[in-house]
Protein backbone atom coordinates (compact mmCIF):
# COMPACT_ATOMS: atom_id res chain seq x y z
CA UNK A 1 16.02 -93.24 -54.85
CA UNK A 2 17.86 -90.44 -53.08
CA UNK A 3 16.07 -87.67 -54.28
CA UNK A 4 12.67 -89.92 -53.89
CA UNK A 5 13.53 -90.07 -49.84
CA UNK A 6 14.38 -86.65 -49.72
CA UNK A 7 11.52 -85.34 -51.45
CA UNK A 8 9.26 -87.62 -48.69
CA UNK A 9 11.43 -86.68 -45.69
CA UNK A 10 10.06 -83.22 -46.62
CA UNK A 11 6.78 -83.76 -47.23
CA UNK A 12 6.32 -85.34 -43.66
CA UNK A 13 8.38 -82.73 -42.09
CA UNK A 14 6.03 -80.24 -43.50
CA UNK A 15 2.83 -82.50 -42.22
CA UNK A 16 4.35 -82.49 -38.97
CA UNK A 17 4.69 -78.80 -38.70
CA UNK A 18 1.77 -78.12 -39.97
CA UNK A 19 -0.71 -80.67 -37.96
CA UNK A 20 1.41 -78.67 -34.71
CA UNK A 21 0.66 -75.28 -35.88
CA UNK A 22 -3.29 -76.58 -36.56
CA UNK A 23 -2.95 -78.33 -33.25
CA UNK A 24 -4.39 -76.80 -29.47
CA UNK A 25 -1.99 -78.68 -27.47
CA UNK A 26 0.49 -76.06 -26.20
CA UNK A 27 3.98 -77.87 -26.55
CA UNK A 28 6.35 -75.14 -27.69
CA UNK A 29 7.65 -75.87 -31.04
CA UNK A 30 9.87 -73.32 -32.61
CA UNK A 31 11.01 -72.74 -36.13
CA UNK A 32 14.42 -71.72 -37.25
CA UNK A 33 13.15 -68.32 -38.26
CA UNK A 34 11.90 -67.44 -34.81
CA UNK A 35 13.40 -65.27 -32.23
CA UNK A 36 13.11 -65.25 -28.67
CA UNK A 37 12.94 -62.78 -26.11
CA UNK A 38 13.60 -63.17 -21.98
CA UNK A 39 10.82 -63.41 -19.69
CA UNK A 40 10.60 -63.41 -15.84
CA UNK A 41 7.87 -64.35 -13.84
CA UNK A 42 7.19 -62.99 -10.44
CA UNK A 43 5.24 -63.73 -7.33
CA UNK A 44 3.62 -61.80 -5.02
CA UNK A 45 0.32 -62.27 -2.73
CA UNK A 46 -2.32 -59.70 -0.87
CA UNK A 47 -2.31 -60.36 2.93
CA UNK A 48 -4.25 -62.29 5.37
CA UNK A 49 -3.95 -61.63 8.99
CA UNK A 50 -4.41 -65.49 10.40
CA UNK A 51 -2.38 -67.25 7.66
CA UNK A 52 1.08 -68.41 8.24
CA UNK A 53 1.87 -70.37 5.29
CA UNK A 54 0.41 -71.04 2.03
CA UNK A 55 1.89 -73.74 -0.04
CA UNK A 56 0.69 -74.50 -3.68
CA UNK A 57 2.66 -76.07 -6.61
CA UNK A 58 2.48 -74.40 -10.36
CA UNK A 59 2.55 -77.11 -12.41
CA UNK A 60 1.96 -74.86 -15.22
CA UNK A 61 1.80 -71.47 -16.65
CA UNK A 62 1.59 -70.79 -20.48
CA UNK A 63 1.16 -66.95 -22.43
CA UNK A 64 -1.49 -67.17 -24.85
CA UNK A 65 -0.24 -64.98 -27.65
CA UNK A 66 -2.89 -62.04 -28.94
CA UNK A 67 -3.61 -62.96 -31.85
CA UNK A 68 -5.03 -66.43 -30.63
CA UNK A 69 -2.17 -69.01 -31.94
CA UNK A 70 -0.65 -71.62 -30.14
CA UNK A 71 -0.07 -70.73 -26.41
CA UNK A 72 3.69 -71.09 -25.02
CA UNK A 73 4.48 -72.71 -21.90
CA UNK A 74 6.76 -71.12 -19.41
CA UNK A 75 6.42 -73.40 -16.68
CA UNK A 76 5.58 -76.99 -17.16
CA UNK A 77 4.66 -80.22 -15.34
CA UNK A 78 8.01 -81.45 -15.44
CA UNK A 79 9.58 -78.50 -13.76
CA UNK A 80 6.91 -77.69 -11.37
CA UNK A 81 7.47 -74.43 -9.37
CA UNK A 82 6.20 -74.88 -5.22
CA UNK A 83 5.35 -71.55 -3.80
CA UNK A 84 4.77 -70.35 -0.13
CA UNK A 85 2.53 -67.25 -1.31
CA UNK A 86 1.88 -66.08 2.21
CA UNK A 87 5.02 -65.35 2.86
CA UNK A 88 5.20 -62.48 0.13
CA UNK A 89 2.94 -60.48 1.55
CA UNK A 90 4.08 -56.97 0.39
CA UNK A 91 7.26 -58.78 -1.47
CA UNK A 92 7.82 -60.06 -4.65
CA UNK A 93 9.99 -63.17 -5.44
CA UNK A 94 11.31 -64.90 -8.81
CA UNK A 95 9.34 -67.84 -10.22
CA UNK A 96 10.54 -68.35 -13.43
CA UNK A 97 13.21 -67.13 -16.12
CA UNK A 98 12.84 -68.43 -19.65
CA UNK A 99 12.94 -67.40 -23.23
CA UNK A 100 9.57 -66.89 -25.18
CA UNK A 101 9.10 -65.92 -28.56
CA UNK A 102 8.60 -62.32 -29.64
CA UNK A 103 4.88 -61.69 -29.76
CA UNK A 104 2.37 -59.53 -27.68
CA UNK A 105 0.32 -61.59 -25.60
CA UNK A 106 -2.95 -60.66 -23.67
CA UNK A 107 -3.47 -63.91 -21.68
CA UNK A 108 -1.95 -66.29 -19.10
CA UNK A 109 -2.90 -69.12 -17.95
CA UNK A 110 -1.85 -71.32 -14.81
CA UNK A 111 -2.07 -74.39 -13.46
CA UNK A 112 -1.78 -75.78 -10.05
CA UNK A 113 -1.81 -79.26 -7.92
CA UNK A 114 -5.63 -79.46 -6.39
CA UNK A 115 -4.18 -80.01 -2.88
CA UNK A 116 -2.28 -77.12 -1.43
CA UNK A 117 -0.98 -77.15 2.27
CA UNK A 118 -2.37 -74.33 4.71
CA UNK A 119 -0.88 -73.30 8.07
CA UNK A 120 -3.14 -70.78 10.07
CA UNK A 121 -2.46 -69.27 13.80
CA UNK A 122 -5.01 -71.11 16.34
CA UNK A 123 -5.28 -71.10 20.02
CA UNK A 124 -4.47 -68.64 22.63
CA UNK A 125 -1.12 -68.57 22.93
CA UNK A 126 -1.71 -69.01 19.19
CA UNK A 127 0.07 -72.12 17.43
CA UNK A 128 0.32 -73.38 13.70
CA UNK A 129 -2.20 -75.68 12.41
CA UNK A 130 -1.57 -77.26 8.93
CA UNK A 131 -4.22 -78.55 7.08
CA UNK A 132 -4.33 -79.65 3.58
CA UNK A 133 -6.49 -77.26 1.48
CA UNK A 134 -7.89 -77.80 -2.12
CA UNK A 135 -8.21 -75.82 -4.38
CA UNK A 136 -12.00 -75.18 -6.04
CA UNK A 137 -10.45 -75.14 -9.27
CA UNK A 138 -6.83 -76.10 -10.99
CA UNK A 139 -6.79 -73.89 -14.06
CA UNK A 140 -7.25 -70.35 -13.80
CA UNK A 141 -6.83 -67.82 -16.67
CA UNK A 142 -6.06 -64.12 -16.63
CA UNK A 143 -5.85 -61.12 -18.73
CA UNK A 144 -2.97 -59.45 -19.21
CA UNK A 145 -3.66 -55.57 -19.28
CA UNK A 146 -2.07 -53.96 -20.93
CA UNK A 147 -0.68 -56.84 -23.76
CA UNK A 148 2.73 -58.34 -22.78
CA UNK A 149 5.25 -57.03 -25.38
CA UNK A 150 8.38 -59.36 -25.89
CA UNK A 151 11.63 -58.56 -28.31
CA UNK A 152 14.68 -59.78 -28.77
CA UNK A 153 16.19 -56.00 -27.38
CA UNK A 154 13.17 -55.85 -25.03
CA UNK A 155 12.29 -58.37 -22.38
CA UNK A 156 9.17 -59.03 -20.98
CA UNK A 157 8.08 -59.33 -17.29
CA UNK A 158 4.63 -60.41 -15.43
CA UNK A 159 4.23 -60.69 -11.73
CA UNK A 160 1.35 -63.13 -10.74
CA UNK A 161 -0.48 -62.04 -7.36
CA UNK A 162 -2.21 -64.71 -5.77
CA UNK A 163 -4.98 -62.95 -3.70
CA UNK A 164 -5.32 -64.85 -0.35
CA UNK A 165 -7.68 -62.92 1.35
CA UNK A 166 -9.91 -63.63 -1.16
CA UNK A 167 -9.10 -66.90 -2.06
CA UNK A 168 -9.22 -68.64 1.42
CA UNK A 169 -12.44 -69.49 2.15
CA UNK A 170 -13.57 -68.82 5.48
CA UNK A 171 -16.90 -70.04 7.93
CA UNK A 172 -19.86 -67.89 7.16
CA UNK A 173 -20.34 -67.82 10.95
CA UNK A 174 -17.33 -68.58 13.09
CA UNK A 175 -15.04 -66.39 10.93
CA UNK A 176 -12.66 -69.28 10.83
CA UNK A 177 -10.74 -70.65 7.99
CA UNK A 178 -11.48 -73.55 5.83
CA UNK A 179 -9.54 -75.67 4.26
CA UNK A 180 -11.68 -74.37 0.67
CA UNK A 181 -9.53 -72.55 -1.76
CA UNK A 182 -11.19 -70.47 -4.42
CA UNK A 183 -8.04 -69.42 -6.62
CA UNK A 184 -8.56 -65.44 -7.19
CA UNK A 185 -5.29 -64.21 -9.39
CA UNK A 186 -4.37 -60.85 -10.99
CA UNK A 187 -1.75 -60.21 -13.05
CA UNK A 188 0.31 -56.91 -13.77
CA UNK A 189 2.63 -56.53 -16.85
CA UNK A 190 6.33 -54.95 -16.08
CA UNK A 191 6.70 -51.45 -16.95
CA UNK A 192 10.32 -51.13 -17.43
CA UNK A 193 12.21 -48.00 -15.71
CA UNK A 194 15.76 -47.42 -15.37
CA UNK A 195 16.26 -47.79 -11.97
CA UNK A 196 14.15 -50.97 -11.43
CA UNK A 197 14.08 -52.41 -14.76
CA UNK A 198 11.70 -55.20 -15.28
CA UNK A 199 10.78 -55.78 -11.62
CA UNK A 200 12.23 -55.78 -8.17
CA UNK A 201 12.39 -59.29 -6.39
CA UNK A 202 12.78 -58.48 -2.49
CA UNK A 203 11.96 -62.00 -1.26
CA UNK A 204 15.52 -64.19 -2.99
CA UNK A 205 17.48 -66.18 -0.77
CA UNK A 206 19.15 -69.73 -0.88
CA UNK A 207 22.32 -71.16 -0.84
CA UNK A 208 25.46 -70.06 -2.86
CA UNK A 209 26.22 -72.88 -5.56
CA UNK A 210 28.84 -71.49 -7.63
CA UNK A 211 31.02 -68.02 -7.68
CA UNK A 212 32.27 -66.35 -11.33
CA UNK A 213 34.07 -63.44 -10.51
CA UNK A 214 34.46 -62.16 -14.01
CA UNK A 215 32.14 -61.47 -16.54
CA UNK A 216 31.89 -61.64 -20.40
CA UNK A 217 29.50 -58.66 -19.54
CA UNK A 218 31.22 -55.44 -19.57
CA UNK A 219 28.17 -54.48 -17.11
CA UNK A 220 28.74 -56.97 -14.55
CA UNK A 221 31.98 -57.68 -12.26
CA UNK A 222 31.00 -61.31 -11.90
CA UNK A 223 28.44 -63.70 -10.67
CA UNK A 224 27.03 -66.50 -8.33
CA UNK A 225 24.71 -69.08 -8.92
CA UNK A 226 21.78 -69.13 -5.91
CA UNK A 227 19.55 -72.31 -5.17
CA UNK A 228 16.34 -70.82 -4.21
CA UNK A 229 14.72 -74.02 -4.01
CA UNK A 230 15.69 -77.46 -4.15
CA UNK A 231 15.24 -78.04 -7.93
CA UNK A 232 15.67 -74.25 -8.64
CA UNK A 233 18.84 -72.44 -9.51
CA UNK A 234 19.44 -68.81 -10.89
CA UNK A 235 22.17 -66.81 -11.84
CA UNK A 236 22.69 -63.51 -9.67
CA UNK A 237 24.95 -60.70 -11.29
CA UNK A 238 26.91 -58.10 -9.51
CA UNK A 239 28.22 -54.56 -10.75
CA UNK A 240 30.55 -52.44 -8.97
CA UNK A 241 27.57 -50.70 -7.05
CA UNK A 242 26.57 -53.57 -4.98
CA UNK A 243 27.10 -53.51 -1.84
CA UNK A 244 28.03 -56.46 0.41
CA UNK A 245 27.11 -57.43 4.14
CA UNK A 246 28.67 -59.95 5.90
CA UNK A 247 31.78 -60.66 3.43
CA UNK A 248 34.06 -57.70 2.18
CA UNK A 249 32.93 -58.63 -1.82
CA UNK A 250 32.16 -61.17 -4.41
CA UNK A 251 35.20 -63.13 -4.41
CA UNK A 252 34.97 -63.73 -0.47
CA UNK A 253 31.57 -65.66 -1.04
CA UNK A 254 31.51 -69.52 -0.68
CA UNK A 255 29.94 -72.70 -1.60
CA UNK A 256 27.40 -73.45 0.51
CA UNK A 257 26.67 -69.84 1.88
CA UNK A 258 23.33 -69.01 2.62
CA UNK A 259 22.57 -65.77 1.62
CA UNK A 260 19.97 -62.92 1.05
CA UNK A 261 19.55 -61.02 -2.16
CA UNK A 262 17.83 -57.80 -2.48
CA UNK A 263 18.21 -57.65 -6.63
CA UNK A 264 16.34 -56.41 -10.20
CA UNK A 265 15.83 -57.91 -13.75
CA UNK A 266 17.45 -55.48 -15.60
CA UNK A 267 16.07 -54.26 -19.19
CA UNK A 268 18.29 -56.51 -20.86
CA UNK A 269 16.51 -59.65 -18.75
CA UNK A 270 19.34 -60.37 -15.80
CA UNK A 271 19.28 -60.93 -12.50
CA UNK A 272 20.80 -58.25 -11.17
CA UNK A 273 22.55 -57.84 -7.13
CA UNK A 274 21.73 -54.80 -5.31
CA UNK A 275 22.42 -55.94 -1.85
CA UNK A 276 23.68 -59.09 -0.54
CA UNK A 277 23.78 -60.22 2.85
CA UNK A 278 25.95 -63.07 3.52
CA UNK A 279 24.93 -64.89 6.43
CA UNK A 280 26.23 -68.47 7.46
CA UNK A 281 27.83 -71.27 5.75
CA UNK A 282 25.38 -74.59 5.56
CA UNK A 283 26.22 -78.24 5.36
CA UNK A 284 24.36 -81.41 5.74
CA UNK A 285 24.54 -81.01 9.78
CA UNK A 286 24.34 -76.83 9.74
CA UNK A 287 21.11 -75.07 7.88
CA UNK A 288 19.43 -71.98 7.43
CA UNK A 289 15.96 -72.03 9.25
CA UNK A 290 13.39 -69.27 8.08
CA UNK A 291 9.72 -67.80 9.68
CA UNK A 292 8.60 -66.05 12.61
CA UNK A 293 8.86 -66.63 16.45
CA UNK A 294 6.14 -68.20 18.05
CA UNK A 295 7.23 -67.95 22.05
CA UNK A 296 10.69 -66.80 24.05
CA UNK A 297 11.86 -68.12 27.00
CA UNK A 298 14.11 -65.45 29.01
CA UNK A 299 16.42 -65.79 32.00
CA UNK A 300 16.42 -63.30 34.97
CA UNK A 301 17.87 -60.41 33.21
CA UNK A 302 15.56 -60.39 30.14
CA UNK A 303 17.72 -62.37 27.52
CA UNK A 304 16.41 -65.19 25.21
CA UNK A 305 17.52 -68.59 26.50
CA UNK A 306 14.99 -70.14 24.38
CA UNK A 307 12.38 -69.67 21.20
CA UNK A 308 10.23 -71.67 19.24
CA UNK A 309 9.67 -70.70 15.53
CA UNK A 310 7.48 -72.11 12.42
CA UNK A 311 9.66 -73.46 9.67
CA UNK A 312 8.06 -71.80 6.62
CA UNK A 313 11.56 -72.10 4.64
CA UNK A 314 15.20 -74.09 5.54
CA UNK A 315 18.37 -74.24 3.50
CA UNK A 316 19.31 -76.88 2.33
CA UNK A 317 16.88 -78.64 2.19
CA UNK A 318 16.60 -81.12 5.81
CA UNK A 319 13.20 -82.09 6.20
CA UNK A 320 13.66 -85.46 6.73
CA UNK A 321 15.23 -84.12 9.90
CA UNK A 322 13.24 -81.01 10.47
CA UNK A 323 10.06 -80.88 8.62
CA UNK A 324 8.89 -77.49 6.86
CA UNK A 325 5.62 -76.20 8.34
CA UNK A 326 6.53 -77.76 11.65
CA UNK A 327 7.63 -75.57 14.96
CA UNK A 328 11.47 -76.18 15.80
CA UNK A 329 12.99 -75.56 19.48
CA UNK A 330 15.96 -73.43 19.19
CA UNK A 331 18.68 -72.63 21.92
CA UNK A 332 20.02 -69.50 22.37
CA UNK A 333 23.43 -69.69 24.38
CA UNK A 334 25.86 -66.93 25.06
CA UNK A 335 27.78 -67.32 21.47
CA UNK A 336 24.76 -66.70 19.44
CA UNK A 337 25.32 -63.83 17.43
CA UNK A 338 22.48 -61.08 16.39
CA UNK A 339 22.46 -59.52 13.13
CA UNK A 340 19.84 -58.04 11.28
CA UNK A 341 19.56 -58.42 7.01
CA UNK A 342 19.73 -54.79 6.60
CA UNK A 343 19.52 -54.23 3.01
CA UNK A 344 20.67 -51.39 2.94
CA UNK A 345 18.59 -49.92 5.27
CA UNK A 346 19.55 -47.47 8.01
CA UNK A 347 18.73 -49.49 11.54
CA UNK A 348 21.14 -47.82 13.52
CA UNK A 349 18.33 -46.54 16.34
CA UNK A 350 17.41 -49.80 17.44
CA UNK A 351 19.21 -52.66 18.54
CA UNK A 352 18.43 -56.44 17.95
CA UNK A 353 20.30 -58.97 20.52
CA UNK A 354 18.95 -61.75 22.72
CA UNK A 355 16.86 -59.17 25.14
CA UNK A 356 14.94 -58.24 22.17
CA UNK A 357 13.66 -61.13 20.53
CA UNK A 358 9.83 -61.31 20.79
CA UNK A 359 6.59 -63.64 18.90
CA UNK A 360 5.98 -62.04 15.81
CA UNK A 361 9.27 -61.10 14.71
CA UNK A 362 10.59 -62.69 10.95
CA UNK A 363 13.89 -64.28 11.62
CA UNK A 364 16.69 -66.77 10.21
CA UNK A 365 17.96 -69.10 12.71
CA UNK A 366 21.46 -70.95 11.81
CA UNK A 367 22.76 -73.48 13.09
CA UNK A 368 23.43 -77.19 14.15
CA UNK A 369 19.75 -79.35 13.96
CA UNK A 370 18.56 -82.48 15.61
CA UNK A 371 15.50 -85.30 14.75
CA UNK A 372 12.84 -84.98 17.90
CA UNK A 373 9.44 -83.48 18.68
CA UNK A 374 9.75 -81.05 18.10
CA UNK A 375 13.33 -81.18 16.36
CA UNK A 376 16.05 -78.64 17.73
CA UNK A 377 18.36 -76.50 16.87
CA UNK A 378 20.90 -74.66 18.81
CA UNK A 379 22.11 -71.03 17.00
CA UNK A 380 25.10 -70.00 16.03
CA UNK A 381 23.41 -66.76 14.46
CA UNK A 382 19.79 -65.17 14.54
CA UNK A 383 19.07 -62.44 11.72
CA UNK A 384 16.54 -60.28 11.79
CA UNK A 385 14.23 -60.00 8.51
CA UNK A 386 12.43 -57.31 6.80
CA UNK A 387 8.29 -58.47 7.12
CA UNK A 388 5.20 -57.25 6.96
CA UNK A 389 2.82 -56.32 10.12
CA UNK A 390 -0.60 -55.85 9.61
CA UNK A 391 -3.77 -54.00 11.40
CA UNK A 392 -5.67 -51.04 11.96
CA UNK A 393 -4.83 -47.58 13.02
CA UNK A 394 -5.87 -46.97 16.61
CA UNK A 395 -8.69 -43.85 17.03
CA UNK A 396 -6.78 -43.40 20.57
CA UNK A 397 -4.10 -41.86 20.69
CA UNK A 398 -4.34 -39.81 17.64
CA UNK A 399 -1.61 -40.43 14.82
CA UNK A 400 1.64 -38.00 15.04
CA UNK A 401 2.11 -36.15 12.19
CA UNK A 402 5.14 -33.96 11.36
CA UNK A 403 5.15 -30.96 8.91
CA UNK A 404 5.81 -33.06 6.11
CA UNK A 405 2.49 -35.17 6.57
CA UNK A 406 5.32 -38.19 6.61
CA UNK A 407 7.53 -38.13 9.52
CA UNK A 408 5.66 -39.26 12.76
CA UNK A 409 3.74 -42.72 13.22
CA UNK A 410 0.65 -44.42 14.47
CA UNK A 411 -0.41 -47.11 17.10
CA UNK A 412 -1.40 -50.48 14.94
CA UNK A 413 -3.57 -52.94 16.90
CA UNK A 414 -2.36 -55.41 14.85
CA UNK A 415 -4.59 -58.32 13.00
CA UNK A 416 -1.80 -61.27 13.58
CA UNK A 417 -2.75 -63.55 16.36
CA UNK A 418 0.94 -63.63 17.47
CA UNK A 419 1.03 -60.71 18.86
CA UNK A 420 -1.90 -61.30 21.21
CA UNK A 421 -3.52 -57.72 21.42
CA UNK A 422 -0.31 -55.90 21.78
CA UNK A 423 0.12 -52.58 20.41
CA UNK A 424 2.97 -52.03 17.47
CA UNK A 425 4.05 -48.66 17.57
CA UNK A 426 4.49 -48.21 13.40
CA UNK A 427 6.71 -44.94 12.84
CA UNK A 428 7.47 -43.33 9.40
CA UNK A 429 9.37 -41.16 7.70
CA UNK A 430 9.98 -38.71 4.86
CA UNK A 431 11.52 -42.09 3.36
CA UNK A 432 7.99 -43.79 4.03
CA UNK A 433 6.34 -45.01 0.98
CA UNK A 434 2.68 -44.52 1.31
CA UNK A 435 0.15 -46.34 -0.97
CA UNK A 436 -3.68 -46.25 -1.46
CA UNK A 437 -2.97 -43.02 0.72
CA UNK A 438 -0.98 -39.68 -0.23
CA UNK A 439 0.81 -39.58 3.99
CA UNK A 440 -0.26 -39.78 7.23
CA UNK A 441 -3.50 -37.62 6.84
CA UNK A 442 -4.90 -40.08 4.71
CA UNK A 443 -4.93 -42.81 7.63
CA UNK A 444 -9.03 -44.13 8.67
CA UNK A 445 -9.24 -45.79 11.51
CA UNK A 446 -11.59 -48.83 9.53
CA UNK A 447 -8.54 -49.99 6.82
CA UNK A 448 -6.68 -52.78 7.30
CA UNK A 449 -3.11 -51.41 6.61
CA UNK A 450 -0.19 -53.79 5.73
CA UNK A 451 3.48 -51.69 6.86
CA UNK A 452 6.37 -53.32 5.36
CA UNK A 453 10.12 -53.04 7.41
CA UNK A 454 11.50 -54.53 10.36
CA UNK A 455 9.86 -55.43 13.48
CA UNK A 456 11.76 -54.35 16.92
CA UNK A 457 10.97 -55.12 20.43
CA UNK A 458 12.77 -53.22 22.91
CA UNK A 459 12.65 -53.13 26.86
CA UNK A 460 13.48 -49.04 27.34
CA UNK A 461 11.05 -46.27 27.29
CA UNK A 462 11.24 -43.88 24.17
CA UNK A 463 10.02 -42.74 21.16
CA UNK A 464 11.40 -42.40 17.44
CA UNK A 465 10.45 -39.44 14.71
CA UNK A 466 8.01 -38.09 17.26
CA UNK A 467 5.74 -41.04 18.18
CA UNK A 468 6.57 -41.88 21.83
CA UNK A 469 5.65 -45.95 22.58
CA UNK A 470 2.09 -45.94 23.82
CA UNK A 471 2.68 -48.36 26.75
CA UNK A 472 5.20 -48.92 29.16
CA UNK A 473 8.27 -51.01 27.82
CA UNK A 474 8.94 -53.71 26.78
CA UNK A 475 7.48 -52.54 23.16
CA UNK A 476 6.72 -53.36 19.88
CA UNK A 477 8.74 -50.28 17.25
CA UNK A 478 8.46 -50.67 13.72
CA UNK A 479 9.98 -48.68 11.20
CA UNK A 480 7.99 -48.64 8.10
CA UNK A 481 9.61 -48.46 4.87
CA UNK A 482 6.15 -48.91 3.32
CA UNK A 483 2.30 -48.39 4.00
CA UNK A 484 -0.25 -49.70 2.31
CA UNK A 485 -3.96 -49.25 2.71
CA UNK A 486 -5.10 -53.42 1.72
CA UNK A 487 -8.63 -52.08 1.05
CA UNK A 488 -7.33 -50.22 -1.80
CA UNK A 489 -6.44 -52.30 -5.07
């Protein structure tokens, strides 16, 4: 009898597997002879001037493998994954991390909730409007070119750019936005390199959940767990080369620290710190409040006494209190302190303090919250973020141009209703990365050109790397790390 119900446990094991192997659903089932490989998924979008938040959920994403078997699923209904795409224009963010098995693969497919949520700049003075959008269709596929090659020794990585500007439907006449959503998607492989490795992810921040510091990983010094989102953890590593702003290291980081993380998924498939700004502590009364400024109030001398600004992000999570995609009333008093998330980056040659706040500007306000309409906060601490700023080179005045065809600038007239027709004085440098153009020679005045750094607003006459501000302070300066013609692919 015991070798009789052995012999049929093993015929319907074999049934099962094979009716799943013969089967199109795309449940992952694995067999003890299979090995796995790490894979991260990243997000990024293509701009759109008017658009101030777009919010879709992946319910799912699955890698169809080359050969045509059994597609694996890498994100799935039960774990959705909410996105704000609109706020990565020109970054790139962490969706996923998971295990696949090794294969090459030459399709993905997604998945996403029909009704998205849709915030675009309306009015003059422009405000948010949030309407919900849907989406023309809920499954899209894409071809991965070149195949997605995953090992055990080598992982894989695919960044998923959600095109915007041509997905959001607008009015053949007015020009305006609809709430239509045509879901246009390309996907680019990772080509690993050994500075970057699989990817770098700009756009991480959250709240500090848990700090390791040692390692089982000879590489690392330690770690820290990071909720991104509210159901949404990952694991950041640090090495000896990271560098720290805000606390002296690793082991001066804290539960409940909200923090930003300028990282890389290394070749081995980790998470890996380059910069980390450490900003302010949150609790259930105290949160991190992300997006841009919408107005300033000043007193007599110039300084803020009071902004609005559109919640696109907040950590933790308090929108019972202070909805996300709402505006939120924030006082500035005389113990607000001004930093700005630096990254690394040199910003020594302009200041950022409460006379130069300004609409337009990406910022985190901290601090203490209250229920009302609009809720309030009052800051402890405004940081200035890296963002994009997009528009087109002015004719007049001409673009400087040092002998390097780098160093010099332009004057932007910039696309963003925010800024209502003011000029942003864009300056570059030998630093500058250019792309869809070889340096400054290669500007047109009939682009649309996306520059990626930090946006400053300052009240004193000047001029930085040879571009003098085109009007009469107060002005619009930014630095660009990176320039991008958006006409270009």
């Amino acid at each position: 009898m015991r070798k009789l119900l052995t012999g049929l446990t093993a015929v319907i094991a074999a049934a099962i597997f094979i009716s799943s192997c013969g089967s199109s659903s795309s449940t992952n089932v694995s067999t003890p002879t299979q090995t796995f490989g790490q894979f991260a998924l990243m997000g990024t979008d293509a701009p759109i001037c008017s658009v101030a938040s777009f919010k879709v959920t992946i319910t799912g994403a699955e890698l169809t493998p080359q050969d045509g078997g059994v597609p694996y699923s890498v994100i799935s209904s039960s774990d959705p994954v909410e996105v704000d795409f609109a706020s990565l224009m020109g970054f790139n963010t962490l969706l996923d991390m998971s295990s696949v098995p090794e294969g090459t693969y030459s399709q993905v497919t997604f998945t996403f909730m029909p009704e998205a949520q849709l915030t675009v700049f309306e009015g003059n003075p422009p405000v948010p409007t949030t309407m919900n959008a849907t989406l023309t269709q809920t499954t899209v596929k894409a071809t991965i070119n070149p195949a997605l090659v995953v090992t055990a020794d080598t992982p894989g990585g695919l960044t998923l750019d959600f095109r915007l500007f041509q997905s959001i439907q607008t009015d053949p006449i007015t020009g305006q936005v609809t709430d239509t959503v045509d879901p246009v998607i390309h996907v680019f492989p990772a080509v690993i390199t050994s500075a970057d490795g699989l990817g770098v992810i700009d756009e991480l921040d959250g709240v500090v959940e848990t700090v390791n510091t040692s390692s089982s990983n000879t590489n690392f010094t330690g770690s820290f767990t990071l909720q991104v989102r509210p159901t949404q953890t990952f694991q950041v590593n640090v090495t000896s080369d990271t560098k720290f702003d805000g606390v002296s290291d690793l082991a001066a980081m804290t539960q409940g620290l909200y923090v930003e993380v300028d990282a890389i998924v290394d070749q081995d498939g980790n998470i890996v710190a380059r910069n980390v700004v450490a900003e302010s502590v949150t609790d259930a009364t105290t949160a991190a409040f992300v997006g841009p400024v919408l107005s300033v109030t000043t007193d007599t001398n110039g300084n803020a006494t009071q902004l609005t600004i559109f919640v696109r992000h907040e950590h933790p999570d308090v929108s019972a209190t202070v909805p996300l995609l709402s505006t939120l009333a924030v006082t500035v008093t005389s113990e607000t302190g001004f930093r700005i998330a630096k990254h690394g980056t040199d910003t020594s040659f302009l200041a950022f303090d409460s006379s130069a706040v300004a609409r337009g500007q990406e910022v985190v306000v901290h601090g203490p919250f209250a229920a009302g309409t609009p809720p309030t906060a009052t800051a402890k601490m405004i940081v200035l973020r890296p963002q994009p700023a997009l528009g087109n080179v002015l004719a007049i005045p001409s673009p400087v141009i040092g002998s390097d065809g780098k160093t010099g600038g332009y004057y932007m007239a910039p696309c963003n209703p925010l800024f209502q027709n003011q000029i942003v004085n864009v300056v570059t440098s030998s630093d500058t990365i250019f792309t869809g153009l070889t340096d400054l020679n290669g500007l047109d005045n009939t682009s649309l050109y996306m520059n990626r750094g930090f946006l400053f607003f300052t009240n004193e006459s000047g001029s930085l790397n040879g571009l003098p501000w085109i009007t009469p302070p107060p002005a619009y300066v930014f630095p660009a790390q990176q320039v991008r013609n958006v006409n270009l692919p």
